[in-house]
C-alpha atoms as a PDB file:
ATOM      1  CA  UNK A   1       0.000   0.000   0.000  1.00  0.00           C
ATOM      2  CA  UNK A   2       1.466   3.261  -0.905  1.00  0.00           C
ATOM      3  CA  UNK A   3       1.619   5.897   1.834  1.00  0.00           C
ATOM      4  CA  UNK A   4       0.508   9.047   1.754  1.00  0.00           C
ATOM      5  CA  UNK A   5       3.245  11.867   1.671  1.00  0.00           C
ATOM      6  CA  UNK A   6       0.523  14.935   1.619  1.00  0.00           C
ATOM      7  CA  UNK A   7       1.757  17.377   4.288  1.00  0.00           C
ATOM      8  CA  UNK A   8       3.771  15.034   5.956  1.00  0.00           C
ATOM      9  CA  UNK A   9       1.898  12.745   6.941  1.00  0.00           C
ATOM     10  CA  UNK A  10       2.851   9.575   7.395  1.00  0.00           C
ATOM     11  CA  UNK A  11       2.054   5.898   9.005  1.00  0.00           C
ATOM     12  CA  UNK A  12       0.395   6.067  12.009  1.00  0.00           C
ATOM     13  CA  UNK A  13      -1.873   8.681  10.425  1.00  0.00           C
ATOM     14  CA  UNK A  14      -3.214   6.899   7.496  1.00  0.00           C
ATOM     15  CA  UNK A  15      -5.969   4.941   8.966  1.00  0.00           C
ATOM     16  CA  UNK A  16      -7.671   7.781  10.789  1.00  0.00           C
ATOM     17  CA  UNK A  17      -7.112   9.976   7.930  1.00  0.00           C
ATOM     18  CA  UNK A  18      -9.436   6.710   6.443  1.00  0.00           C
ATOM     19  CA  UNK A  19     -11.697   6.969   9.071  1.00  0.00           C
ATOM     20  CA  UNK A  20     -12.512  10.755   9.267  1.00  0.00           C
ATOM     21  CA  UNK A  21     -13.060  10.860   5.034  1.00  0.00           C
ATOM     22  CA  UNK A  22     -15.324   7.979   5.001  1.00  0.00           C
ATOM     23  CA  UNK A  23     -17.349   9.563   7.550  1.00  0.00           C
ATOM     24  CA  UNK A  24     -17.782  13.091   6.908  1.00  0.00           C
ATOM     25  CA  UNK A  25     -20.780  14.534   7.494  1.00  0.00           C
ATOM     26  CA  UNK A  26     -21.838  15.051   3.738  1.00  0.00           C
ATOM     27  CA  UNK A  27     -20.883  11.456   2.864  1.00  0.00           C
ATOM     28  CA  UNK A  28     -24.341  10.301   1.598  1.00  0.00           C
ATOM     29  CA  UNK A  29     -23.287   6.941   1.660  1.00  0.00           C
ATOM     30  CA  UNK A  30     -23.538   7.261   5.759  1.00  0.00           C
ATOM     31  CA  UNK A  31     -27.438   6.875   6.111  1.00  0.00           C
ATOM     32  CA  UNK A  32     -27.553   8.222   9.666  1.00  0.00           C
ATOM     33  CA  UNK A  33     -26.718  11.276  10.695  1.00  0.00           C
ATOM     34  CA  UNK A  34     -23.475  12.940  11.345  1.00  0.00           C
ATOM     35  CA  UNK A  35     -24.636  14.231  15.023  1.00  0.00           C
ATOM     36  CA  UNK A  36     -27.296  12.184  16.425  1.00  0.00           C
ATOM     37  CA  UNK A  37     -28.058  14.660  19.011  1.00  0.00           C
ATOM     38  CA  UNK A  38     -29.011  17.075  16.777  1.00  0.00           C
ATOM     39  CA  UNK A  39     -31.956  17.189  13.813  1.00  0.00           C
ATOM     40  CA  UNK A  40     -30.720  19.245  10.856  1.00  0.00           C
ATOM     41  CA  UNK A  41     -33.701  19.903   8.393  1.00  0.00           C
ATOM     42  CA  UNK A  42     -30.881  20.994   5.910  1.00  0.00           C
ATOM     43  CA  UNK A  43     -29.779  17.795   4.454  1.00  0.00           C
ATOM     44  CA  UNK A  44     -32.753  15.382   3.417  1.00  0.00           C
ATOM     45  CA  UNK A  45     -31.353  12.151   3.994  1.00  0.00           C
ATOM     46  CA  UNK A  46     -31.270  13.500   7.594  1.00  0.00           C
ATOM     47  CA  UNK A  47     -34.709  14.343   7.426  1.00  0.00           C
ATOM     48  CA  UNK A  48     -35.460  10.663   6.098  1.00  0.00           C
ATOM     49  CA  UNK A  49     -33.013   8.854   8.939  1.00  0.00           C
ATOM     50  CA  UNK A  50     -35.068  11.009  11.822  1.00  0.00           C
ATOM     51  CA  UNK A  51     -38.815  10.576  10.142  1.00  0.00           C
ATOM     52  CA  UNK A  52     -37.860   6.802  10.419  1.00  0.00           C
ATOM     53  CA  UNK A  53     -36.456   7.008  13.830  1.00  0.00           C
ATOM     54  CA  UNK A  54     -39.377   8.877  15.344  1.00  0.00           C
ATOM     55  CA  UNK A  55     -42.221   7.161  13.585  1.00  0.00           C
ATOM     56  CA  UNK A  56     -43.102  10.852  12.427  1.00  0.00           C
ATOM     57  CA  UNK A  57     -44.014  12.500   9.046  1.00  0.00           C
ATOM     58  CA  UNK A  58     -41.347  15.018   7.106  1.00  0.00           C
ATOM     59  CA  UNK A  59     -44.297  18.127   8.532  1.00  0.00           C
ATOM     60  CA  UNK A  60     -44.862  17.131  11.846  1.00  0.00           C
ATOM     61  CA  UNK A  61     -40.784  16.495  12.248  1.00  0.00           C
ATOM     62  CA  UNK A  62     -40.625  20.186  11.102  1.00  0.00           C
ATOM     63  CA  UNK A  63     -43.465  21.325  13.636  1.00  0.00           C
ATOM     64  CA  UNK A  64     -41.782  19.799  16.502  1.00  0.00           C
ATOM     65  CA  UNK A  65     -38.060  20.966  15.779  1.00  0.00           C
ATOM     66  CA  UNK A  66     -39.646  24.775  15.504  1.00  0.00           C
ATOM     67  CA  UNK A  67     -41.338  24.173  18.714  1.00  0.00           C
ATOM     68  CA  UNK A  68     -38.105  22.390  20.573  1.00  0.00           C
ATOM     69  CA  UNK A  69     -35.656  23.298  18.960  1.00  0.00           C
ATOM     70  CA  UNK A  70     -33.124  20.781  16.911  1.00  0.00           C
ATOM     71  CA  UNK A  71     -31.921  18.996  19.986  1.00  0.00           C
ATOM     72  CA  UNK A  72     -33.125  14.967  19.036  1.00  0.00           C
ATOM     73  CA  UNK A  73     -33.986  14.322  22.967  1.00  0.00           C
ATOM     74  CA  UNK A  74     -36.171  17.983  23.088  1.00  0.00           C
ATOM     75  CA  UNK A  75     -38.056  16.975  20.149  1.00  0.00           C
ATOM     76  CA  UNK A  76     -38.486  13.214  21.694  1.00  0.00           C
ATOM     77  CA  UNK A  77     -39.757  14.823  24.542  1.00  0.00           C
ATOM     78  CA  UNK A  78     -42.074  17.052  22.866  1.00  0.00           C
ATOM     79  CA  UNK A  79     -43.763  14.162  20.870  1.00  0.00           C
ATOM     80  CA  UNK A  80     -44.132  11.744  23.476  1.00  0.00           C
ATOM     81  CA  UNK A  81     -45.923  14.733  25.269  1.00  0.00           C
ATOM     82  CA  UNK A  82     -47.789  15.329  22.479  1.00  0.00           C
ATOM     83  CA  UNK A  83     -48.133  10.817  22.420  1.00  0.00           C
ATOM     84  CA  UNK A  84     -48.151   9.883  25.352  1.00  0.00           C
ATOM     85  CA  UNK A  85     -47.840   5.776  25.699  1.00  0.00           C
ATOM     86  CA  UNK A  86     -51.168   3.932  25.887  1.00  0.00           C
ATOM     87  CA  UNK A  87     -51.715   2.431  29.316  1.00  0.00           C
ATOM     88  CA  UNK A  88     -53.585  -1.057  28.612  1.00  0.00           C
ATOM     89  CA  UNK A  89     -56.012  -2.030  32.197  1.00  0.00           C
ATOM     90  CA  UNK A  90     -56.831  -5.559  32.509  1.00  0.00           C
ATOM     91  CA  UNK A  91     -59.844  -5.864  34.745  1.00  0.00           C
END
């Protein structure tokens, strides 16, 4: 494998330099998103990853990040106030 000699770097630096391109956060080949604590409404496969993830459609995902702001737990908060889990009562 040849190394790379682009501003001296060398070696040990080659596989994180791997890592960190492969992962970017406009790699579209990374389905999730680059900072899953925060919602960005900017890029629409992160709009697809978190309208998946909380069961929501793209408009009500936009609702509840005005209202809570892009923070992924404030806007799980805000829909399971909105939803709140179903208590089943056996009698």
């Amino acid at each position: 494998m040849a190394q790379r000699t682009d501003a001296g770097i060398g070696p040990p630096y080659d596989c994180l330099i791997h890592y960190l391109e492969k992962t970017m956060s406009d790699d579209l080949n990374n389905r999730g998103p680059a900072d899953r604590a925060r919602i960005n409404l900017s890029e629409q496969h992160e709009i697809n990853y978190w309208t998946v993830a909380l069961g929501v459609p793209e408009d009500e995902l936009r609702r509840l990040v005005a209202e809570a702001g892009n923070s992924a737990e404030a806007v799980r908060e805000a829909l399971a106030k909105k939803n709140p889990p179903s208590i089943l009562i056996e009698r």
